[in-house]
C-alpha atoms as a PDB file:
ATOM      1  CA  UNK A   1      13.222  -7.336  10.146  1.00  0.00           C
ATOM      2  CA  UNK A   2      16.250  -7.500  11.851  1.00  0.00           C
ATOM      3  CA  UNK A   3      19.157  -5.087  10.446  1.00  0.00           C
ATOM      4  CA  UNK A   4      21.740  -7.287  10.290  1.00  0.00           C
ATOM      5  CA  UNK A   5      19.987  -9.846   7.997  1.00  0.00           C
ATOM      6  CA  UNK A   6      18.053  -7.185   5.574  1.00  0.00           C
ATOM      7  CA  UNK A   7      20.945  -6.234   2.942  1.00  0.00           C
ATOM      8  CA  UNK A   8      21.804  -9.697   2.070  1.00  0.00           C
ATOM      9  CA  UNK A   9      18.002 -10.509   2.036  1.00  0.00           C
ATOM     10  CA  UNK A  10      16.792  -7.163  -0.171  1.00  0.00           C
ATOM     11  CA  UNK A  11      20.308  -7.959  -2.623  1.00  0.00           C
ATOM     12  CA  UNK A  12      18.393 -11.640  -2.782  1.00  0.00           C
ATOM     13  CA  UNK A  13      15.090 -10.285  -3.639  1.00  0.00           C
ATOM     14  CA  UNK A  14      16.816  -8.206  -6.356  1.00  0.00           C
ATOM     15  CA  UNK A  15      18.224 -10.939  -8.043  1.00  0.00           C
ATOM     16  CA  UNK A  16      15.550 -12.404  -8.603  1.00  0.00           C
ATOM     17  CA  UNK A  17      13.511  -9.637  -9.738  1.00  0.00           C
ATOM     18  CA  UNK A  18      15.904  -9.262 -12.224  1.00  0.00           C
ATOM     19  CA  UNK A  19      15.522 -12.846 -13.163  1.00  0.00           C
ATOM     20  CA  UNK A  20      11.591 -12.103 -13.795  1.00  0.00           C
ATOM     21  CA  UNK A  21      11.245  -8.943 -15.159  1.00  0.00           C
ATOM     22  CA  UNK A  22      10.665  -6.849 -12.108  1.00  0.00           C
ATOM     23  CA  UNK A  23      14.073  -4.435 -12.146  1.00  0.00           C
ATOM     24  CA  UNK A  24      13.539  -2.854  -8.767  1.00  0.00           C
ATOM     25  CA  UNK A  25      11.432  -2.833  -5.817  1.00  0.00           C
ATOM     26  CA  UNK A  26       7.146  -2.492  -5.615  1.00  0.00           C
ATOM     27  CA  UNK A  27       8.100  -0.979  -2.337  1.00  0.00           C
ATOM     28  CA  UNK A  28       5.167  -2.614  -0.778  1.00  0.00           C
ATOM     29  CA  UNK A  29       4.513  -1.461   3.451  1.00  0.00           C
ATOM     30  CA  UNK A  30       3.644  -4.018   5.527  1.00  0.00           C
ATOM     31  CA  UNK A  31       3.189  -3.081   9.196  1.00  0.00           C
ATOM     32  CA  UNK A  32       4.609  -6.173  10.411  1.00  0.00           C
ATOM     33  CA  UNK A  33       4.582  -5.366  14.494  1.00  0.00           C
ATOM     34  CA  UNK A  34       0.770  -5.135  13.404  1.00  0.00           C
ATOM     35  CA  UNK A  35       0.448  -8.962  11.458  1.00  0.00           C
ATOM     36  CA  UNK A  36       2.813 -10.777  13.705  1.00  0.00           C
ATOM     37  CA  UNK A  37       0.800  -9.610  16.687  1.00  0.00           C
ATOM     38  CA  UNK A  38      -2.394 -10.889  15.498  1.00  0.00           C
ATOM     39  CA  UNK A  39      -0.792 -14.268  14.182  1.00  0.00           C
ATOM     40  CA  UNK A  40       1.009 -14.913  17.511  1.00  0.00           C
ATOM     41  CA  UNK A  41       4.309 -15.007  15.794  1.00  0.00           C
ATOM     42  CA  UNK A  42       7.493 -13.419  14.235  1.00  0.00           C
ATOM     43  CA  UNK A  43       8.199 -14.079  11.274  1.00  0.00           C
ATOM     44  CA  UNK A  44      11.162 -15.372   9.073  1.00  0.00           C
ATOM     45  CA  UNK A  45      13.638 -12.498   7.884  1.00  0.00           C
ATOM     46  CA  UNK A  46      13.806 -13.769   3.851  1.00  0.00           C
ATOM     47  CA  UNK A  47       9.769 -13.758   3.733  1.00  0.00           C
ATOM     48  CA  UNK A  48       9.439 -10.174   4.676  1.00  0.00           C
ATOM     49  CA  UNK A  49      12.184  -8.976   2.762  1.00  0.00           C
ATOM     50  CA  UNK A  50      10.630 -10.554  -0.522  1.00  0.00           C
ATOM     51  CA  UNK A  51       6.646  -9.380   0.285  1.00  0.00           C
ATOM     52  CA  UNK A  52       8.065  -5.760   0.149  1.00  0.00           C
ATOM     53  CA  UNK A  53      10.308  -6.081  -2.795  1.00  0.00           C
ATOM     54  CA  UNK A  54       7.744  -7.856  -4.548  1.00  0.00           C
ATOM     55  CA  UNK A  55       4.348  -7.103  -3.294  1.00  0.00           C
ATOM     56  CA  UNK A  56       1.077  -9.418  -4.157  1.00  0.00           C
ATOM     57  CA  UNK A  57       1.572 -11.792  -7.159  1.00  0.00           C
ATOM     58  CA  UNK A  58       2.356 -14.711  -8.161  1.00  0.00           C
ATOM     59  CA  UNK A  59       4.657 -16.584 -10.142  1.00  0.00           C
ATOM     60  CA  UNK A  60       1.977 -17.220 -12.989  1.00  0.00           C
ATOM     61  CA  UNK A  61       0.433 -20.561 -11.018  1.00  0.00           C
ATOM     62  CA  UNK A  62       3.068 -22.121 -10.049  1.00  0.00           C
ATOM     63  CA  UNK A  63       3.492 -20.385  -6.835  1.00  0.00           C
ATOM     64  CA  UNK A  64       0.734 -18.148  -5.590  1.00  0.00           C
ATOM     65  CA  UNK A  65       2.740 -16.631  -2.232  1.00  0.00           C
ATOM     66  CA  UNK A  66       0.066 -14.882   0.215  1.00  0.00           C
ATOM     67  CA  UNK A  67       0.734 -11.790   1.454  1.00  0.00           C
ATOM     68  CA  UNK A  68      -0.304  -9.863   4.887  1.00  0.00           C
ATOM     69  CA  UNK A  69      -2.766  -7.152   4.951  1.00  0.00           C
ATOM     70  CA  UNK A  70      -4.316  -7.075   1.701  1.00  0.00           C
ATOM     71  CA  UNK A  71      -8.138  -6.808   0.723  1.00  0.00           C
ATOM     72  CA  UNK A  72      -8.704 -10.244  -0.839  1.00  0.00           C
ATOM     73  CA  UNK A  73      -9.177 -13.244   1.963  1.00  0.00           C
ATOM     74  CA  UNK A  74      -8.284 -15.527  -1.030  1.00  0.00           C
ATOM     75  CA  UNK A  75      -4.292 -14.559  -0.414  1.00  0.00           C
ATOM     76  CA  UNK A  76      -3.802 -12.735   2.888  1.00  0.00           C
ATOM     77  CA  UNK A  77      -1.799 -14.602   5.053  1.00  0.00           C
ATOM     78  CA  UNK A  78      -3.026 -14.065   8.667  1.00  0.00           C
ATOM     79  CA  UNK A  79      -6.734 -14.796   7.149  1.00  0.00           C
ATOM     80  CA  UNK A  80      -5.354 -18.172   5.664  1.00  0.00           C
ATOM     81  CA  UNK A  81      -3.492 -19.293   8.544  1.00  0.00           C
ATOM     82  CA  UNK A  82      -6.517 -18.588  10.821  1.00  0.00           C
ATOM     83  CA  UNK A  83      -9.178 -20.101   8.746  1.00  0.00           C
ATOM     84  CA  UNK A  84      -7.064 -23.234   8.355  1.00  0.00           C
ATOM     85  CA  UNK A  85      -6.770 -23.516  11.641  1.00  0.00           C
ATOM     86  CA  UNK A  86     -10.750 -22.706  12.967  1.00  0.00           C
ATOM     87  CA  UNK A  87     -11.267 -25.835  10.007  1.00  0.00           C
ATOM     88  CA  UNK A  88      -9.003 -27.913  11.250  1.00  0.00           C
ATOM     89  CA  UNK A  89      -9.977 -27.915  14.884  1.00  0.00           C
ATOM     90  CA  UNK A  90     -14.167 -28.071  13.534  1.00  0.00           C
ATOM     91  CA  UNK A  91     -13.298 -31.138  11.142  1.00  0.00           C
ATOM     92  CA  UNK A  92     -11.996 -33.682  12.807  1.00  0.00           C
ATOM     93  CA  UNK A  93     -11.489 -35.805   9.693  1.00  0.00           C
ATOM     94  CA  UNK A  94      -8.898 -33.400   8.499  1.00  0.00           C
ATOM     95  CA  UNK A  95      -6.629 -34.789  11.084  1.00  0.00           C
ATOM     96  CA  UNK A  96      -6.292 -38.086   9.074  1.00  0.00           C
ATOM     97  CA  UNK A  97      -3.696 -35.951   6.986  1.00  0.00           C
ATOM     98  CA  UNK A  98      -0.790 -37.829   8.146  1.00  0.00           C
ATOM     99  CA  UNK A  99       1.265 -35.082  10.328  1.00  0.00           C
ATOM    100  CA  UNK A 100      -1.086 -32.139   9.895  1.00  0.00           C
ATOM    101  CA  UNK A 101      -1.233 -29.623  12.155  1.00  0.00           C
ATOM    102  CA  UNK A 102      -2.119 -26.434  11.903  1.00  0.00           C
ATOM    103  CA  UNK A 103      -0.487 -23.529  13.623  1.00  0.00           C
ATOM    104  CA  UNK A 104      -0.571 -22.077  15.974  1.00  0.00           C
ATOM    105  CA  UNK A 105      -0.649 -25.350  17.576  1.00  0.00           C
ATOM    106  CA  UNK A 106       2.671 -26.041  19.092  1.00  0.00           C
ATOM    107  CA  UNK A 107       5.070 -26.939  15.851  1.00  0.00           C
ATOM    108  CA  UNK A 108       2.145 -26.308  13.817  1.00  0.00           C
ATOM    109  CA  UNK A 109       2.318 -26.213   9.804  1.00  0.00           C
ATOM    110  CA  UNK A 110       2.032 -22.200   9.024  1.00  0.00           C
ATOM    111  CA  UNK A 111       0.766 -22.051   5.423  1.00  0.00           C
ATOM    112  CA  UNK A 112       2.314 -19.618   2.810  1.00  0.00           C
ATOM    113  CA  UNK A 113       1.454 -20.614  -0.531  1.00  0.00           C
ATOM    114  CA  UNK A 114       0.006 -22.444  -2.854  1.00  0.00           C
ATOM    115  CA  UNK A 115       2.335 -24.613  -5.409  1.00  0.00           C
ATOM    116  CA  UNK A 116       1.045 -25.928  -9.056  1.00  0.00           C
ATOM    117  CA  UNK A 117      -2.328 -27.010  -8.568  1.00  0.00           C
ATOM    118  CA  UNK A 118      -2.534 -28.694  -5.169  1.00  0.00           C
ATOM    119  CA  UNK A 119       0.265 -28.418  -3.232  1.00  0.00           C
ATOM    120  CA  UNK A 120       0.584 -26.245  -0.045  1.00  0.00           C
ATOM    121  CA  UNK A 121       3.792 -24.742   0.993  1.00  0.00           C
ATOM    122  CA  UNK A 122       4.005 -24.369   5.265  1.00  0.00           C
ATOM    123  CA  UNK A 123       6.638 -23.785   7.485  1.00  0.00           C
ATOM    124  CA  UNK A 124       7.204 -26.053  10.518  1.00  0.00           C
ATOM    125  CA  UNK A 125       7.038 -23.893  13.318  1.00  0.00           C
ATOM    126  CA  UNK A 126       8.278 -24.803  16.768  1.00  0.00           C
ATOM    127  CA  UNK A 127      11.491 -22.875  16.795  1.00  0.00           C
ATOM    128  CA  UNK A 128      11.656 -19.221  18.794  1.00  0.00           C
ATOM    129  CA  UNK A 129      13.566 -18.056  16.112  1.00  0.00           C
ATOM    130  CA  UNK A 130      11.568 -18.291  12.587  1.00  0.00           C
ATOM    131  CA  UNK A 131      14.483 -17.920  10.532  1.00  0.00           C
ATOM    132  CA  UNK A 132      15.100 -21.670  11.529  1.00  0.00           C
ATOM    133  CA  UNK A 133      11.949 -22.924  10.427  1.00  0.00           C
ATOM    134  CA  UNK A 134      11.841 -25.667   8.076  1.00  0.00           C
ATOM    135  CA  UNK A 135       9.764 -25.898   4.666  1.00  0.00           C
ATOM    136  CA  UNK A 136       7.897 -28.406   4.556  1.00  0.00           C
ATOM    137  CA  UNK A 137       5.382 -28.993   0.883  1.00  0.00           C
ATOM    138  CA  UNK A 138       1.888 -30.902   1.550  1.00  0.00           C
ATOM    139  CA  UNK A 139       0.863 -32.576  -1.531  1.00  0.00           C
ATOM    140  CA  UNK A 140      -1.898 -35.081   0.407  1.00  0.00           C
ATOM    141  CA  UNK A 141      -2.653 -38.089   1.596  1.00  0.00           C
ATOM    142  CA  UNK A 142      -1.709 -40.449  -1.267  1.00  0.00           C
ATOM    143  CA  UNK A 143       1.926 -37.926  -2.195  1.00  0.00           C
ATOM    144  CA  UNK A 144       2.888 -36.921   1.182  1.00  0.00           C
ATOM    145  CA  UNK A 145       5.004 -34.069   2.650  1.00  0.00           C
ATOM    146  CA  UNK A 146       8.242 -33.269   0.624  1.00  0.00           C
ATOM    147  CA  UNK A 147      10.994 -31.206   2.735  1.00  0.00           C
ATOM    148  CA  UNK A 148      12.862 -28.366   1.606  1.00  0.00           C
ATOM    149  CA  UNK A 149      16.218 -27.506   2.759  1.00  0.00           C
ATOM    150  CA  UNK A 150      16.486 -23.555   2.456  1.00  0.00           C
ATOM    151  CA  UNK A 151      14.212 -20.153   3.559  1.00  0.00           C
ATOM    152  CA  UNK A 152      11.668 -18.852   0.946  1.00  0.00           C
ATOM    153  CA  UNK A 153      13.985 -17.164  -1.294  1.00  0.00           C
ATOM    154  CA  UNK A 154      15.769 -20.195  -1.319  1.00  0.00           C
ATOM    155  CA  UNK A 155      12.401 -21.771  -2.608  1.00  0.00           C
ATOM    156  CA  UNK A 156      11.881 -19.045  -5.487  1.00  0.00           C
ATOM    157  CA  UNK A 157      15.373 -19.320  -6.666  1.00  0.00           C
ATOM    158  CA  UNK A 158      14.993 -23.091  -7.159  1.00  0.00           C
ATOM    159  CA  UNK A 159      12.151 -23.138  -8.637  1.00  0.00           C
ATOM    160  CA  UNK A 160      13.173 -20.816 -10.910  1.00  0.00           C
ATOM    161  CA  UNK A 161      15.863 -23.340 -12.184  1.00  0.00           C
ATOM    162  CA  UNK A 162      14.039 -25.869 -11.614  1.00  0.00           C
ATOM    163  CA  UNK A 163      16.566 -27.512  -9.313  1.00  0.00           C
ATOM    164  CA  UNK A 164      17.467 -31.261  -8.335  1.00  0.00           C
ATOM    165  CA  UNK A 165      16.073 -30.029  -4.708  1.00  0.00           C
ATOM    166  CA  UNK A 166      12.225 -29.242  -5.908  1.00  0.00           C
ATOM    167  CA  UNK A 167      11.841 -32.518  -8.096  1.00  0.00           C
ATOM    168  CA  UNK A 168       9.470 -33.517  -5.443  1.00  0.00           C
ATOM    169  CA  UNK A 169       7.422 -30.550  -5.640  1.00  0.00           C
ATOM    170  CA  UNK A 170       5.423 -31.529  -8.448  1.00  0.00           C
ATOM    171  CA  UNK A 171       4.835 -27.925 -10.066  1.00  0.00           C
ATOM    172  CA  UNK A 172       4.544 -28.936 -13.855  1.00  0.00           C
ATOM    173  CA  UNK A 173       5.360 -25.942 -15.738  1.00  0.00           C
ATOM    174  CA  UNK A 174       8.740 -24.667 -14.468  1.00  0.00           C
ATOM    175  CA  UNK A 175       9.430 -22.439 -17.309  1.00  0.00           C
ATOM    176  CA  UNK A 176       6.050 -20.569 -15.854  1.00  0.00           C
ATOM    177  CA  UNK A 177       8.250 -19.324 -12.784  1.00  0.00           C
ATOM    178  CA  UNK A 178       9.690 -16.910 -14.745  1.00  0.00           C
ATOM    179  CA  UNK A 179       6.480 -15.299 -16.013  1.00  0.00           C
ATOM    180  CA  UNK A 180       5.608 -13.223 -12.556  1.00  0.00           C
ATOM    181  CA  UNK A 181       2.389 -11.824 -12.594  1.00  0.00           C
ATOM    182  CA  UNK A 182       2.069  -8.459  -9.909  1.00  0.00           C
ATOM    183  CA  UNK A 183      -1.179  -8.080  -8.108  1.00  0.00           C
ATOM    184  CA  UNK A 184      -2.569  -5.368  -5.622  1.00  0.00           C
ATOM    185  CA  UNK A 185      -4.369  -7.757  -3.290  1.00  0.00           C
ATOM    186  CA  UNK A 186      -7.749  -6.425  -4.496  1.00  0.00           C
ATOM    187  CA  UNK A 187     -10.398  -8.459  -5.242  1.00  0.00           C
ATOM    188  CA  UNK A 188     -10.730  -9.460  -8.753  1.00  0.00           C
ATOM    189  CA  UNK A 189     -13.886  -8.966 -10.557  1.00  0.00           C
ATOM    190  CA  UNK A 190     -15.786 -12.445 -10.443  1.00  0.00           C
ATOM    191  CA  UNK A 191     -14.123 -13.769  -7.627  1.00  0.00           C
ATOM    192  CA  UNK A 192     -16.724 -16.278  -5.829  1.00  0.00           C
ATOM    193  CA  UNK A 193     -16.616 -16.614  -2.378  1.00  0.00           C
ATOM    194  CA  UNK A 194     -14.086 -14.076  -1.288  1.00  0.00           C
ATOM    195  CA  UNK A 195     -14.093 -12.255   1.171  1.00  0.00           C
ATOM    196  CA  UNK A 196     -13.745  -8.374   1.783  1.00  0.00           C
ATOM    197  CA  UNK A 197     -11.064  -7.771   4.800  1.00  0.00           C
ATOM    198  CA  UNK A 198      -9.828  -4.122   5.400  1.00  0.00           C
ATOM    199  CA  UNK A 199      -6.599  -3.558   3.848  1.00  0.00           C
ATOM    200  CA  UNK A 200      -3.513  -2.339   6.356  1.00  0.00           C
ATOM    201  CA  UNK A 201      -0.577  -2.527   3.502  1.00  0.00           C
ATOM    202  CA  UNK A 202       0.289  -0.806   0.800  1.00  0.00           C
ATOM    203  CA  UNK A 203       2.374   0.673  -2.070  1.00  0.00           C
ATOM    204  CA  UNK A 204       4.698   3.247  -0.785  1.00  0.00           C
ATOM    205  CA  UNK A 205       3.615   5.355  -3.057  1.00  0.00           C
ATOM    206  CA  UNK A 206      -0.354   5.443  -2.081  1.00  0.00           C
ATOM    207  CA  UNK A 207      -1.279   7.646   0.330  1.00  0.00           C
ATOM    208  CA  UNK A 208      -1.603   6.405   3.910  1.00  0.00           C
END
């Protein structure tokens, strides 16, 4: 993360861990040369800031974030993003999603989370510099893509008030935002269809 950016983003982050319970940082490690390497991309400044303040979680399930280099394929970001796109370019009928394109196709969609129960959140790639990329929310065929004018912190914060600019989002339970639930990236006990990748983050606290 660049320098200049990472106090303003890390004094963001606390906020709103303060907002949900979560008074200082998880300190969670992410190797980040390591993840942006094997996506084929930097990526944006307010994203990385907020995966090692708050780690794996979720804001109850209203907005399940993934996270790079944890165990469970079900959240890990680089898995997610590849998968999406190896399904993508096998099933051709997925193209009949009006404007979907998975990255890293040029200006592909980069998923990043999951919002309410069937919304995507994805970033519009294209730009060199990530912090420029656009949010963009997939909600489907029949709902269509809702825009979001701000970076991911941006995104938590107005969900969190439920603001005039995520009406469109259609996460039903607002007052859920504020419930955040911390995970390890683990896989939980019972999870079908999950699969096992090698973990390369971690707490700063667990031994390397």
């Amino acid at each position: 993360m660049g320098e200049e950016g990472r106090p303003g983003h890390l004094a963001r982050c606390a906020a709103l861990g303060h907002r949900v319970g979560l008074s200082e940082s998880r300190r969670f490690v992410v190797p980040w040369d390591v993840v942006e390497q094997e996506l084929g991309t930097l990526l944006p400044d307010a994203y990385k800031a907020f995966i090692e303040y708050f780690g794996p979680g979720s804001f109850a399930e209203e907005l399940q974030y993934f996270t790079p280099g944890i165990e469970s394929s079900a959240l890990e970001l680089v898995h997610i993003v590849q998968d999406e796109h190896i399904r993508w370019s096998s099933t051709p009928g997925r193209a009949l999603l009006p404007g979907y394109i998975p990255f890293p196709e040029p200006s592909g969609l980069l998923k990043f989370a999951w919002i309410g129960d069937l919304a995507a959140a994805l970033w519009q790639t294209g730009s060199a510099d990530p912090n420029m990329w656009s949010i963009v929310v997939n909600r489907g065929s029949i709902n269509g893509d809702f825009r979001f004018d701000g970076d991911f912190l941006d995104l938590v914060a107005a969900m969190l008030d439920d603001a005039p600019s995520v009406e469109g989002l259609d996460f039903y339970y607002p007052e859920l935002m504020a419930t955040f639930w911390p995970g390890d990236g683990r896989i939980s006990e019972g999870a079908n269809r999950v699969e096992r990748l090698e973990p390369i983050s971690r707490f700063a606290d667990e031994a390397a």
